[in-house]
PDB file of N, CA and C in Angstrom:
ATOM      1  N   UNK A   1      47.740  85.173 113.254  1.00  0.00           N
ATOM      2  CA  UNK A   1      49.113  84.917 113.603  1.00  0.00           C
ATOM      3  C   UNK A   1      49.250  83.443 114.019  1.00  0.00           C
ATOM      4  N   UNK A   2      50.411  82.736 113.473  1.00  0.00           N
ATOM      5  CA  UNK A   2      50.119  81.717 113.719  1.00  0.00           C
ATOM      6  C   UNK A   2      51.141  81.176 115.043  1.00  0.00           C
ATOM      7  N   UNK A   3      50.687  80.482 116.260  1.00  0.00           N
ATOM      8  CA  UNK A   3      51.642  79.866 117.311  1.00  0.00           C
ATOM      9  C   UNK A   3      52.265  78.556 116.763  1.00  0.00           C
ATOM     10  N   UNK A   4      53.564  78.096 117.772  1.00  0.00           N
ATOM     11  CA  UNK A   4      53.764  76.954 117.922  1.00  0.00           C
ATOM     12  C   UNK A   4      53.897  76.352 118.817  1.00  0.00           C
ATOM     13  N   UNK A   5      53.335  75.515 119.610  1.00  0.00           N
ATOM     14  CA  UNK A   5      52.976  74.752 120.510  1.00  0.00           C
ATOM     15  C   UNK A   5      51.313  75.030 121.005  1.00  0.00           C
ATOM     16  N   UNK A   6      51.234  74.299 121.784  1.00  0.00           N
ATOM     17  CA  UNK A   6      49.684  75.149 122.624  1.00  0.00           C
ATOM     18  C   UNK A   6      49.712  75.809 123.911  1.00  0.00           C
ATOM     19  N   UNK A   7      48.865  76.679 124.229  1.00  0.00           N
ATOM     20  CA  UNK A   7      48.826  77.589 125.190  1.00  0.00           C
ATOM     21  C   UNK A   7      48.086  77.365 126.335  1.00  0.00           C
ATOM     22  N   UNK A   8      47.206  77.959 127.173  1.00  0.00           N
ATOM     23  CA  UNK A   8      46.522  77.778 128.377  1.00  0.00           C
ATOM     24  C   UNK A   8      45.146  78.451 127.190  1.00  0.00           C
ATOM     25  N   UNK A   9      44.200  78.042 127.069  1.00  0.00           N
ATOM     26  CA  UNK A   9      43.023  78.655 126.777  1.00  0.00           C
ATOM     27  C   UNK A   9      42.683  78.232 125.272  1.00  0.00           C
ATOM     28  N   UNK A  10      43.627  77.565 124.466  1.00  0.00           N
ATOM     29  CA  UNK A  10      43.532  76.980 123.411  1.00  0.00           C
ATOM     30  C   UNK A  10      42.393  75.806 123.280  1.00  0.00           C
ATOM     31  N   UNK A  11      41.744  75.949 122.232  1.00  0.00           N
ATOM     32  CA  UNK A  11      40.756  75.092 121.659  1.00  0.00           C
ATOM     33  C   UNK A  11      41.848  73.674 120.776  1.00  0.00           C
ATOM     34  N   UNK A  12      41.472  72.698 121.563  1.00  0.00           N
ATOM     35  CA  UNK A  12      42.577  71.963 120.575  1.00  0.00           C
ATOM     36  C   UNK A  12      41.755  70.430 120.281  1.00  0.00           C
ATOM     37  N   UNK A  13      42.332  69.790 119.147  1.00  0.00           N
ATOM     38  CA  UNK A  13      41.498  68.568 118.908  1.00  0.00           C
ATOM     39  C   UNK A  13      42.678  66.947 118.600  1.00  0.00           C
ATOM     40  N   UNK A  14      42.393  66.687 119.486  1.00  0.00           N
ATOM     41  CA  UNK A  14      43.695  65.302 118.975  1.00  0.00           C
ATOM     42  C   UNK A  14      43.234  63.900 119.235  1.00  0.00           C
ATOM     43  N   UNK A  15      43.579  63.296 118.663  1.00  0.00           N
ATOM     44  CA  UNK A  15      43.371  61.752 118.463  1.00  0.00           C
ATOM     45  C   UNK A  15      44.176  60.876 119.476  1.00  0.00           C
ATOM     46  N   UNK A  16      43.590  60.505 120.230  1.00  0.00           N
ATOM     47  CA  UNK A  16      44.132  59.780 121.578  1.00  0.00           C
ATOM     48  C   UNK A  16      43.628  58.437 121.866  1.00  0.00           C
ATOM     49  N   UNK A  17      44.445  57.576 122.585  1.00  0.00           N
ATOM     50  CA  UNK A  17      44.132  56.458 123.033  1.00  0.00           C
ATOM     51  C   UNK A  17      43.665  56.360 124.503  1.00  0.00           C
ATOM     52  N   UNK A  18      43.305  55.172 124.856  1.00  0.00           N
ATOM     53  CA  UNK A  18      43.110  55.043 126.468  1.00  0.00           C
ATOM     54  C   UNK A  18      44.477  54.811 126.866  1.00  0.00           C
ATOM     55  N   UNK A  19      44.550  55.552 128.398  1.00  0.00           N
ATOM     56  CA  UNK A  19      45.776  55.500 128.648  1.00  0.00           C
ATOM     57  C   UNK A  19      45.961  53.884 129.555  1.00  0.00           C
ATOM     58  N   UNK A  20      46.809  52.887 129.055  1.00  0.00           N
ATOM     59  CA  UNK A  20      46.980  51.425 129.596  1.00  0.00           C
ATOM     60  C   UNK A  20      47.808  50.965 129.598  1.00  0.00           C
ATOM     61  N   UNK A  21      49.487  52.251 129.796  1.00  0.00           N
ATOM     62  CA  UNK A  21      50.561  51.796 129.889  1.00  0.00           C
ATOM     63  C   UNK A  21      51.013  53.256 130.725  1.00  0.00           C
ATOM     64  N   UNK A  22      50.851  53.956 130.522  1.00  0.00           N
ATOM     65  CA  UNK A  22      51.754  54.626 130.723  1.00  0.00           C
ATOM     66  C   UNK A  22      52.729  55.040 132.323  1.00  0.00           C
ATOM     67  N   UNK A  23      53.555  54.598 132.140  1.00  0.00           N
ATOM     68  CA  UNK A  23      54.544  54.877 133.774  1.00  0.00           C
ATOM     69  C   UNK A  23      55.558  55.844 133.884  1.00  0.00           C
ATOM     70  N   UNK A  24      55.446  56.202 134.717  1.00  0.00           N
ATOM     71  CA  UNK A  24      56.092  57.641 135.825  1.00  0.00           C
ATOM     72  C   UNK A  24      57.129  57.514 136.648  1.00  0.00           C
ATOM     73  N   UNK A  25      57.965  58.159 137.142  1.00  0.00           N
ATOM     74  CA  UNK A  25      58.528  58.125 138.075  1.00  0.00           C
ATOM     75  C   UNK A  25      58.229  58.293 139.471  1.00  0.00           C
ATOM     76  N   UNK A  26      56.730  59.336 138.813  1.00  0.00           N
ATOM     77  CA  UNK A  26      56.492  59.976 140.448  1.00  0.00           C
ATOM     78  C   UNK A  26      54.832  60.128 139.992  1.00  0.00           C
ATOM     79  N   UNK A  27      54.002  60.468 141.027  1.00  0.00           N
ATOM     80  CA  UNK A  27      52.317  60.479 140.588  1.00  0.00           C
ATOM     81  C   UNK A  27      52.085  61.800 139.979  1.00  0.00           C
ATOM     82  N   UNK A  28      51.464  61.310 139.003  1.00  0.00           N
ATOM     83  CA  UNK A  28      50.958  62.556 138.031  1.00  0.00           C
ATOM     84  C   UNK A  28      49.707  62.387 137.977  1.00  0.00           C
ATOM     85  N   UNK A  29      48.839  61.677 138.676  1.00  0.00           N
ATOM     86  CA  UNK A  29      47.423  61.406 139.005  1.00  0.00           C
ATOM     87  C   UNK A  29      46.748  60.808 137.793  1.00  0.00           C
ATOM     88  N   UNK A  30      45.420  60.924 137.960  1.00  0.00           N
ATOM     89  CA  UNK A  30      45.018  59.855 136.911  1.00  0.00           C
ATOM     90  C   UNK A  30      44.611  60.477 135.197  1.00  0.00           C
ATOM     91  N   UNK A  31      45.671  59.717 134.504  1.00  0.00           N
ATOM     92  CA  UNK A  31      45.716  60.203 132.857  1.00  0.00           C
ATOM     93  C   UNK A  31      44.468  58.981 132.905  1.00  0.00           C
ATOM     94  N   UNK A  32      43.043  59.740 132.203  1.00  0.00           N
ATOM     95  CA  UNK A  32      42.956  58.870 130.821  1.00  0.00           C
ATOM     96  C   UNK A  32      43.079  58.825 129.562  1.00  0.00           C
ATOM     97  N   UNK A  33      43.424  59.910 128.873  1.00  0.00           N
ATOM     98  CA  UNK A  33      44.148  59.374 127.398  1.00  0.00           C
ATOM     99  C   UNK A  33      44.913  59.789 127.308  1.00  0.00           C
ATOM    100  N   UNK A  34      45.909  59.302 126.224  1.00  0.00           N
ATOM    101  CA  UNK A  34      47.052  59.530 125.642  1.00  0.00           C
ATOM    102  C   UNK A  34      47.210  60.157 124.405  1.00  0.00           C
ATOM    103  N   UNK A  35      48.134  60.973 124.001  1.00  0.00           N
ATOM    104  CA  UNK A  35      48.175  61.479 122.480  1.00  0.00           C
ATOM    105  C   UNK A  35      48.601  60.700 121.576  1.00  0.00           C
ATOM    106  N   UNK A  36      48.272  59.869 120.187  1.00  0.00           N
ATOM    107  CA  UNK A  36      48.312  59.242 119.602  1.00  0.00           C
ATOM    108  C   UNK A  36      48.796  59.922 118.049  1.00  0.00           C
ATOM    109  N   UNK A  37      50.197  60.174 117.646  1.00  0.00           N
ATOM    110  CA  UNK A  37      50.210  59.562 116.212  1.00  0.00           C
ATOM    111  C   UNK A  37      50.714  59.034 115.159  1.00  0.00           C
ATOM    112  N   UNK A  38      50.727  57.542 115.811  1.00  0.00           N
ATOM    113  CA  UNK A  38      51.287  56.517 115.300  1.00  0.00           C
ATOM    114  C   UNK A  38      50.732  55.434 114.706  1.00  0.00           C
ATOM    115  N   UNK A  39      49.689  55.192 115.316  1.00  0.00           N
ATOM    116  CA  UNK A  39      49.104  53.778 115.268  1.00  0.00           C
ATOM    117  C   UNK A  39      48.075  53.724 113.996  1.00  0.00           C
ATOM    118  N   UNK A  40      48.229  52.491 113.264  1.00  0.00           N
ATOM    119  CA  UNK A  40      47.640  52.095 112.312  1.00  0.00           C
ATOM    120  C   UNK A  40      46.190  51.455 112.653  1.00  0.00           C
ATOM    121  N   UNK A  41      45.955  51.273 113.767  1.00  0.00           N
ATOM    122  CA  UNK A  41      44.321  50.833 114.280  1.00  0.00           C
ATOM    123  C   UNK A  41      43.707  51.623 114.829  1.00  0.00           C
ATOM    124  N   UNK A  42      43.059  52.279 113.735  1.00  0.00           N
ATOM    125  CA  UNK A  42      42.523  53.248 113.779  1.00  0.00           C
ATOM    126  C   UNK A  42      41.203  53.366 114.892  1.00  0.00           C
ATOM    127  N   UNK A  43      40.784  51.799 115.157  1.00  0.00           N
ATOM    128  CA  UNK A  43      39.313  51.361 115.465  1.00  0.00           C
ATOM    129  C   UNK A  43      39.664  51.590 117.036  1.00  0.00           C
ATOM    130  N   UNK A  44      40.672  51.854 117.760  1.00  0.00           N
ATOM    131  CA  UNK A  44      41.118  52.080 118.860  1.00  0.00           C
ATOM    132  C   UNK A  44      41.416  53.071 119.290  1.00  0.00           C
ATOM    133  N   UNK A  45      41.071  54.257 118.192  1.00  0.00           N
ATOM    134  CA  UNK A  45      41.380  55.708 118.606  1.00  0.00           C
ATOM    135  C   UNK A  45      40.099  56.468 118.948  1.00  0.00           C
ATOM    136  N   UNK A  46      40.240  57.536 119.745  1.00  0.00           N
ATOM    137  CA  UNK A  46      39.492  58.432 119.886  1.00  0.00           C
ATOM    138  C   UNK A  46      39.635  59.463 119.517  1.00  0.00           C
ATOM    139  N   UNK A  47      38.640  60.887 119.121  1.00  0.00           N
ATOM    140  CA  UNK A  47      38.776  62.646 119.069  1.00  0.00           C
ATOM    141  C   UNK A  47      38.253  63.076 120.069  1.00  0.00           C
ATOM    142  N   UNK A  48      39.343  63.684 120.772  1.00  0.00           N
ATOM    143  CA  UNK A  48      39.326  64.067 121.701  1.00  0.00           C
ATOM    144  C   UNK A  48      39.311  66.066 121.148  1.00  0.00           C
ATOM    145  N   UNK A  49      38.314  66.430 122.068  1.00  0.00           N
ATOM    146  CA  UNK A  49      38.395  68.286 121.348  1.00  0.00           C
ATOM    147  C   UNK A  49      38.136  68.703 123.044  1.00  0.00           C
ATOM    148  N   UNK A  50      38.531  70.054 122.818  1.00  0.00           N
ATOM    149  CA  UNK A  50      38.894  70.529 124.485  1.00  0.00           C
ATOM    150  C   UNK A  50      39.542  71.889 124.748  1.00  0.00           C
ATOM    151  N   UNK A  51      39.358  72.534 125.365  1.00  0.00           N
ATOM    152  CA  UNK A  51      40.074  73.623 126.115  1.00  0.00           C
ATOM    153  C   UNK A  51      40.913  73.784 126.646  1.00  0.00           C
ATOM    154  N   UNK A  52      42.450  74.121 126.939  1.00  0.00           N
ATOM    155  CA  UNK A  52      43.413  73.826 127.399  1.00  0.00           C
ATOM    156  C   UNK A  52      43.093  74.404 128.854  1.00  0.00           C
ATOM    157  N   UNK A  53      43.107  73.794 129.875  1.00  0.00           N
ATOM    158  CA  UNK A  53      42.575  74.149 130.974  1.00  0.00           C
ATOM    159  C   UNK A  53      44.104  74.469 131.767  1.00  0.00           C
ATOM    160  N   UNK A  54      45.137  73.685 132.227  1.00  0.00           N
ATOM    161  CA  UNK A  54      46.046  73.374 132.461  1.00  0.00           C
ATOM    162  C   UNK A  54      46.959  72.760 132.039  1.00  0.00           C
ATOM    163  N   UNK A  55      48.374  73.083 131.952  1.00  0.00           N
ATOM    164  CA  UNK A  55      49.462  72.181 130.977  1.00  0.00           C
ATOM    165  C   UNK A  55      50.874  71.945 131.964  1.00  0.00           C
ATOM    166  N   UNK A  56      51.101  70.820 132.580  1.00  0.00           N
ATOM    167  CA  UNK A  56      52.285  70.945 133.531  1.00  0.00           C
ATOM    168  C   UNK A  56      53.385  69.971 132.506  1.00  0.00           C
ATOM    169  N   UNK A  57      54.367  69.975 132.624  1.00  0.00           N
ATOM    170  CA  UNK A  57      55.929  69.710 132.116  1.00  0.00           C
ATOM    171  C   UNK A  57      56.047  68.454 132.726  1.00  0.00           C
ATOM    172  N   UNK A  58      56.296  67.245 132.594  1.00  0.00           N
ATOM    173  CA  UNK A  58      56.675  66.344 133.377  1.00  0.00           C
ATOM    174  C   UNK A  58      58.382  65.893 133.198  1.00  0.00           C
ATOM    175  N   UNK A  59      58.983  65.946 134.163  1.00  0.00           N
ATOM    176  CA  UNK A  59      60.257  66.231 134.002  1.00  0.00           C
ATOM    177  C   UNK A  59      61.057  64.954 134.666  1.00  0.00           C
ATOM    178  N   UNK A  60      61.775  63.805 133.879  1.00  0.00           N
ATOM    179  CA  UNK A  60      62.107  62.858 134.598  1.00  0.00           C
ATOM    180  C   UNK A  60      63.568  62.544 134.901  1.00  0.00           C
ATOM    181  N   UNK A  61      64.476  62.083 135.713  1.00  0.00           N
ATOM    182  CA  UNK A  61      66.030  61.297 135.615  1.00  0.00           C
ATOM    183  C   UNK A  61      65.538  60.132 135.664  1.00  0.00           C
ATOM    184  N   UNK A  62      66.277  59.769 134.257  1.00  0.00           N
ATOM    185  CA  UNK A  62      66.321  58.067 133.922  1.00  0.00           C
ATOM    186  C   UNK A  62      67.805  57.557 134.566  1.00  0.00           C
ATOM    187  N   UNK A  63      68.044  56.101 134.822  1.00  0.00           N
ATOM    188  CA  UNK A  63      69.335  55.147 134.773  1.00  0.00           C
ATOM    189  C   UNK A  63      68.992  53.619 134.571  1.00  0.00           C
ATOM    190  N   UNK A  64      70.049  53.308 134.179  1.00  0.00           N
ATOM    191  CA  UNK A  64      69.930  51.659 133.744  1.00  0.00           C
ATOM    192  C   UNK A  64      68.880  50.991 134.608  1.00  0.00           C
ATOM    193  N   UNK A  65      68.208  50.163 134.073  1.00  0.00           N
ATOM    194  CA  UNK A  65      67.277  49.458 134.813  1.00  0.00           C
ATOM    195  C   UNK A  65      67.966  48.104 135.213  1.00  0.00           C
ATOM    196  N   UNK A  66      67.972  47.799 136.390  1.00  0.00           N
ATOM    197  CA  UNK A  66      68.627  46.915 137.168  1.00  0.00           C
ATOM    198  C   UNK A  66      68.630  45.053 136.390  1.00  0.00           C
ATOM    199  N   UNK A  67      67.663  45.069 135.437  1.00  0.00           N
ATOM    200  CA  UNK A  67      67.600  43.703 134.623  1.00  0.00           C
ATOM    201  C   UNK A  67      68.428  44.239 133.394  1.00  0.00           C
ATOM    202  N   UNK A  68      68.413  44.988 132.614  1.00  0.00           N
ATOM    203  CA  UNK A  68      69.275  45.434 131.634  1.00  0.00           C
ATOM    204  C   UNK A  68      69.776  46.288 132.038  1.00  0.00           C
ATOM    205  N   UNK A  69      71.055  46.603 131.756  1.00  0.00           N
ATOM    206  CA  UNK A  69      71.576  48.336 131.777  1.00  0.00           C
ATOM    207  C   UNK A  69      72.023  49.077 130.595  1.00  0.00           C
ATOM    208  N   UNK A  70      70.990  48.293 129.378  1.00  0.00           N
ATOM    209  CA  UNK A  70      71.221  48.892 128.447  1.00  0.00           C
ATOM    210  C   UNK A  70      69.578  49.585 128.332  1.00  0.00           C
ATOM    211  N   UNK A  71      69.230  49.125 128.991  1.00  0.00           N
ATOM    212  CA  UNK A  71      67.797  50.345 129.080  1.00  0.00           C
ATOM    213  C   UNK A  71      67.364  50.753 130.473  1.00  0.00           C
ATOM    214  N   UNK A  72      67.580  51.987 130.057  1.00  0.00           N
ATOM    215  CA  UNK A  72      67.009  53.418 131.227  1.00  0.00           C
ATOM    216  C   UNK A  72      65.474  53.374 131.314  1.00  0.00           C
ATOM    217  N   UNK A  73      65.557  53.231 132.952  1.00  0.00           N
ATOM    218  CA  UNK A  73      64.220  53.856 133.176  1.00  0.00           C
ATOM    219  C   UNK A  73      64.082  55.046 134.048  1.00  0.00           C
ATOM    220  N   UNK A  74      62.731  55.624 133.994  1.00  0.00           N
ATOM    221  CA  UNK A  74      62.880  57.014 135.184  1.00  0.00           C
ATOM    222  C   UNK A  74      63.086  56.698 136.507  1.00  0.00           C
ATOM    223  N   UNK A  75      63.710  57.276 137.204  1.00  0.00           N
ATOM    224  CA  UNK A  75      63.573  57.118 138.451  1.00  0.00           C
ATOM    225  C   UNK A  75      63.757  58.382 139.736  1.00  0.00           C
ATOM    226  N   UNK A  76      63.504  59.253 139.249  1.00  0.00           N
ATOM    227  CA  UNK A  76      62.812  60.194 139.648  1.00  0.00           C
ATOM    228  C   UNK A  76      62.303  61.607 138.829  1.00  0.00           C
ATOM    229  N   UNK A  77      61.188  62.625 139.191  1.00  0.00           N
ATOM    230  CA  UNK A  77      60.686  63.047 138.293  1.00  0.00           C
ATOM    231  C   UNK A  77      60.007  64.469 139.326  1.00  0.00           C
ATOM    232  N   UNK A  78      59.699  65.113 138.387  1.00  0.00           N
ATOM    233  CA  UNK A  78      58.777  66.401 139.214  1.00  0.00           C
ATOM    234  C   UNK A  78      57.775  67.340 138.282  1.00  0.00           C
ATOM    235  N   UNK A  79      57.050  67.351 138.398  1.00  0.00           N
ATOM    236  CA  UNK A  79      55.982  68.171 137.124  1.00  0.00           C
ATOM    237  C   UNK A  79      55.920  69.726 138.222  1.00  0.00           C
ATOM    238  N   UNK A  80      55.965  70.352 136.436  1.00  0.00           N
ATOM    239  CA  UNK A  80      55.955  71.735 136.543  1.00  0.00           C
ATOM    240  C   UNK A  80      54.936  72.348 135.815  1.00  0.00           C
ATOM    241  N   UNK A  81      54.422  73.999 136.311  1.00  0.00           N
ATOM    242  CA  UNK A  81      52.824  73.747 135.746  1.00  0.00           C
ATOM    243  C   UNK A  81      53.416  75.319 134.852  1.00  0.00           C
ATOM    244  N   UNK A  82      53.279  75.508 133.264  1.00  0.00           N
ATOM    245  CA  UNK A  82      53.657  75.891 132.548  1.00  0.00           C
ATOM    246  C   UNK A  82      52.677  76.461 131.505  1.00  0.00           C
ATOM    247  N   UNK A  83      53.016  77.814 131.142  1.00  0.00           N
ATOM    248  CA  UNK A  83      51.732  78.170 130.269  1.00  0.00           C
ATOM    249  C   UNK A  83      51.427  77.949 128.860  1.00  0.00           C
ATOM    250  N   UNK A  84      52.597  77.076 128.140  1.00  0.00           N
ATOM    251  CA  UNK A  84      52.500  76.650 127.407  1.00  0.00           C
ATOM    252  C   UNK A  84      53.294  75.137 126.871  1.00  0.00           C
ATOM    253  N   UNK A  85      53.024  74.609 125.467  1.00  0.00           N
ATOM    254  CA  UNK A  85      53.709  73.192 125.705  1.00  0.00           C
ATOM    255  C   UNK A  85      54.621  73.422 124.094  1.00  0.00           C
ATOM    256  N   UNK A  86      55.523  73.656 124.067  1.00  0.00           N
ATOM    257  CA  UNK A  86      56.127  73.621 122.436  1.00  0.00           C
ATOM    258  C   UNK A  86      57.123  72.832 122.359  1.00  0.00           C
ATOM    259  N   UNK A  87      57.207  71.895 122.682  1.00  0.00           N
ATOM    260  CA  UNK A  87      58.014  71.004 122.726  1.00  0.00           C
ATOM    261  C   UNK A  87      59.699  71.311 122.942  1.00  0.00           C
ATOM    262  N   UNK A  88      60.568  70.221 122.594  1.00  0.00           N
ATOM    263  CA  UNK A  88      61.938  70.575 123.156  1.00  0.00           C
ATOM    264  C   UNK A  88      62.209  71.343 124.096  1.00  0.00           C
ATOM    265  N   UNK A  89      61.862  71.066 125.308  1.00  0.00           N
ATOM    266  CA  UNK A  89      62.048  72.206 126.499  1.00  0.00           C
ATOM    267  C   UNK A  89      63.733  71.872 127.053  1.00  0.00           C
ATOM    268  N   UNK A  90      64.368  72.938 127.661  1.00  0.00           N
ATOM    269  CA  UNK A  90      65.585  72.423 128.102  1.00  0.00           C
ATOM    270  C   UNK A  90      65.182  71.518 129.150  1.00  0.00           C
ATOM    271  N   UNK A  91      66.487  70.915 130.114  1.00  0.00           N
ATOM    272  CA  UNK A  91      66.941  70.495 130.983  1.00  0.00           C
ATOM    273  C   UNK A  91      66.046  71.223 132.375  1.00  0.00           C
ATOM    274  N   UNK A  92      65.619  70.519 133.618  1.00  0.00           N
ATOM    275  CA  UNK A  92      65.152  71.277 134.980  1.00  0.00           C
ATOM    276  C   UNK A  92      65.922  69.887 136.152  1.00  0.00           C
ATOM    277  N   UNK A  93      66.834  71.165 136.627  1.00  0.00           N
ATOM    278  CA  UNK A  93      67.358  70.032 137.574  1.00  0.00           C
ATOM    279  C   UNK A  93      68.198  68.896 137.630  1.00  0.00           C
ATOM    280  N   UNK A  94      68.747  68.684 136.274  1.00  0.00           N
ATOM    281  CA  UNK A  94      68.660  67.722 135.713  1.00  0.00           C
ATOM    282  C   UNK A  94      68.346  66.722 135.159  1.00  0.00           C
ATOM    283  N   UNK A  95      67.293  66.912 135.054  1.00  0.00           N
ATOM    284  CA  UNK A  95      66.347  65.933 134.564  1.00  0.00           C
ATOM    285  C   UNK A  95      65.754  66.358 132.923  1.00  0.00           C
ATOM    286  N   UNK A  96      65.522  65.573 132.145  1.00  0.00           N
ATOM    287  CA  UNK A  96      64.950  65.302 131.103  1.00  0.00           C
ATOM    288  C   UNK A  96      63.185  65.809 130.503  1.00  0.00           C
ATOM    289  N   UNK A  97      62.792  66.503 129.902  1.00  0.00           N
ATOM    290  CA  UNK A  97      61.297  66.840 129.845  1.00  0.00           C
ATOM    291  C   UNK A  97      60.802  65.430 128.752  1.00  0.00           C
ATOM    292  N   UNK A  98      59.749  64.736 129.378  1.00  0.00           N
ATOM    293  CA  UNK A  98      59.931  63.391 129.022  1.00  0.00           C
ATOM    294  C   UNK A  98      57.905  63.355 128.687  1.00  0.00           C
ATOM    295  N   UNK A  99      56.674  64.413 129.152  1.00  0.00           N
ATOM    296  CA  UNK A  99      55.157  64.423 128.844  1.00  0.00           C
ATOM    297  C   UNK A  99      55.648  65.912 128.674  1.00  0.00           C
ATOM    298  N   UNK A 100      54.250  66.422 128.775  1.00  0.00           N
ATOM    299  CA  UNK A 100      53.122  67.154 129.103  1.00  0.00           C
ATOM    300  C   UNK A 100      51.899  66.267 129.446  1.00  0.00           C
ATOM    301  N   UNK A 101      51.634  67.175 130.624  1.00  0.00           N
ATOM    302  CA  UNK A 101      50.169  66.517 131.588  1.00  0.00           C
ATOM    303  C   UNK A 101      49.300  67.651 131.008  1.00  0.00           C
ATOM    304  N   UNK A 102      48.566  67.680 130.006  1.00  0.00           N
ATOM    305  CA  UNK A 102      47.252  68.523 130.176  1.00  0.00           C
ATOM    306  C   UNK A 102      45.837  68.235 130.330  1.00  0.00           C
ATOM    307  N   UNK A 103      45.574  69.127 131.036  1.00  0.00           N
ATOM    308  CA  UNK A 103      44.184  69.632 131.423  1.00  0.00           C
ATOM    309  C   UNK A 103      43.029  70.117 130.533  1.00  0.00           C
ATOM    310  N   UNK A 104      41.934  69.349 129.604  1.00  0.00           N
ATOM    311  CA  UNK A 104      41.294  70.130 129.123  1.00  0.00           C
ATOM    312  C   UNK A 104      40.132  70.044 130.419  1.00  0.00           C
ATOM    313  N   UNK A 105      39.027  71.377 129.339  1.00  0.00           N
ATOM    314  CA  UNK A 105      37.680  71.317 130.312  1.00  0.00           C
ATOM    315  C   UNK A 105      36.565  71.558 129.093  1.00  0.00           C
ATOM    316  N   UNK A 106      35.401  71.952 129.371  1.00  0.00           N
ATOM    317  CA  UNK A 106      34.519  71.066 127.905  1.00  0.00           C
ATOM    318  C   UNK A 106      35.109  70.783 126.944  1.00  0.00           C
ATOM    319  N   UNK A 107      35.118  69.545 127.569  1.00  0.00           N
ATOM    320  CA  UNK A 107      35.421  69.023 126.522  1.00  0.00           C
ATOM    321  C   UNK A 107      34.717  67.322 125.776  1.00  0.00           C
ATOM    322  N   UNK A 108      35.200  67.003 124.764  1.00  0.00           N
ATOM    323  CA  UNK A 108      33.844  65.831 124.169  1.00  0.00           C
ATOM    324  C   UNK A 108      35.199  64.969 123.375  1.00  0.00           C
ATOM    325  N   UNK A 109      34.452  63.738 123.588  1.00  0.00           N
ATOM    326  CA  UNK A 109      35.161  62.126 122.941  1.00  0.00           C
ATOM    327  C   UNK A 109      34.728  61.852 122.282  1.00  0.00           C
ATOM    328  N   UNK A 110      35.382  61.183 121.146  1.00  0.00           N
ATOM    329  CA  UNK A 110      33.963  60.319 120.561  1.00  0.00           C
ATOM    330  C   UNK A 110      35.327  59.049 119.833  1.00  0.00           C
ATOM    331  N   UNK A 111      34.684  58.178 119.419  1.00  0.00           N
ATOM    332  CA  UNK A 111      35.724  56.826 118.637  1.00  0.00           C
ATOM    333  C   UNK A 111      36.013  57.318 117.245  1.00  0.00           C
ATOM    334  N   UNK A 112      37.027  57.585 117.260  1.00  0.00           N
ATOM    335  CA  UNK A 112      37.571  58.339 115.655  1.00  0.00           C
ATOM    336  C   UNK A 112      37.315  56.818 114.601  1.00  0.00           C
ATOM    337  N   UNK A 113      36.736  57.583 113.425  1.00  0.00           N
ATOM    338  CA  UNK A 113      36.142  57.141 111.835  1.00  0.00           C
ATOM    339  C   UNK A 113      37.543  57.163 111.174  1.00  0.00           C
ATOM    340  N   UNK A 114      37.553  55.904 110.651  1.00  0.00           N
ATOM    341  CA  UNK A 114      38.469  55.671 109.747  1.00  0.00           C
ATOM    342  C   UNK A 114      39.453  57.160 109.126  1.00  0.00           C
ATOM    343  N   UNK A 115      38.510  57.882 108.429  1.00  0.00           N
ATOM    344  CA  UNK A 115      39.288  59.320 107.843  1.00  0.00           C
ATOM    345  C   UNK A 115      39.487  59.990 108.607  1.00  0.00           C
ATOM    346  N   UNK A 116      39.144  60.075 110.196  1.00  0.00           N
ATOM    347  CA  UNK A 116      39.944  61.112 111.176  1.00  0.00           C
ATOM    348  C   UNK A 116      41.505  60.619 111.242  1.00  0.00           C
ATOM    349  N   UNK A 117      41.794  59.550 111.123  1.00  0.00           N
ATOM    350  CA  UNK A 117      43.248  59.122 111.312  1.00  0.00           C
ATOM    351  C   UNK A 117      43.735  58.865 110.080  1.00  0.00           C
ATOM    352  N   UNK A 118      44.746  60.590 109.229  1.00  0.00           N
ATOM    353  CA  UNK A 118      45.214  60.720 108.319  1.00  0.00           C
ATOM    354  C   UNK A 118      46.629  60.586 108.215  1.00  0.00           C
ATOM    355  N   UNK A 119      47.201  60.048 109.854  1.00  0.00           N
ATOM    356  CA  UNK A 119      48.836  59.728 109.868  1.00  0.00           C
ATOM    357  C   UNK A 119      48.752  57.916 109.407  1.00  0.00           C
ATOM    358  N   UNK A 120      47.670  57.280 109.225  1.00  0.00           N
ATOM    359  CA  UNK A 120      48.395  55.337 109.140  1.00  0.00           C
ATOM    360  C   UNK A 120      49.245  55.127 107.479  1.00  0.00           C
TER     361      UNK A 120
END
């Protein structure tokens, strides 16, 4: 049977970067990678494979950022811990579903080979 999204206990494998941007509204503790699939440099990616250990919702309110106000940033936020991640989640609070924070556990890295990255 096939799902859509991932679950709590799922075996999953994705191509990720180091995380060296990413900002919050509020602490979501320490990410190191990111889900990646966009990028054409490939030599900067990793495979990441893993167990879905935990999956929380990160949920943000954006408004104009005080140098532009034609771009929103978050400015406040609250993560929610959820048993699964399928994207398009409604509205909480008002606020926007803007990650998923997950949790794997054995899990293994390695620097993804040119043919692991079949989105460039």
């Amino acid at each position: 049977m096939l799902r859509d999204g991932i679950f709590l206990g799922d075996k999953v494998k994705w191509l990720v970067l180091k995380n060296e941007c990413l900002q919050t509204s509020i602490d979501v503790g320490v990410i190191n990678y990111i889900y990646e699939a966009h990028s054409s440099e490939w030599e900067k990616i990793f495979v990441l494979e893993g167990k879905v250990e935990a999956i929380k919702t990160l949920y943000e309110r954006y408004a104009p950022d005080e140098y532009n106000a034609r771009i929103l940033v978050p400015v406040d936020g609250e993560l929610v811990e959820v048993e699964s991640a399928k994207g398009f989640d409604k509205e909480f609070k008002d606020m926007e579903s803007s990650a998923y924070i997950v949790t794997l556990n054995e899990y293994v890295i390695r620097p993804a080979k040119k043919e692991d990255v079949t989105f460039r």
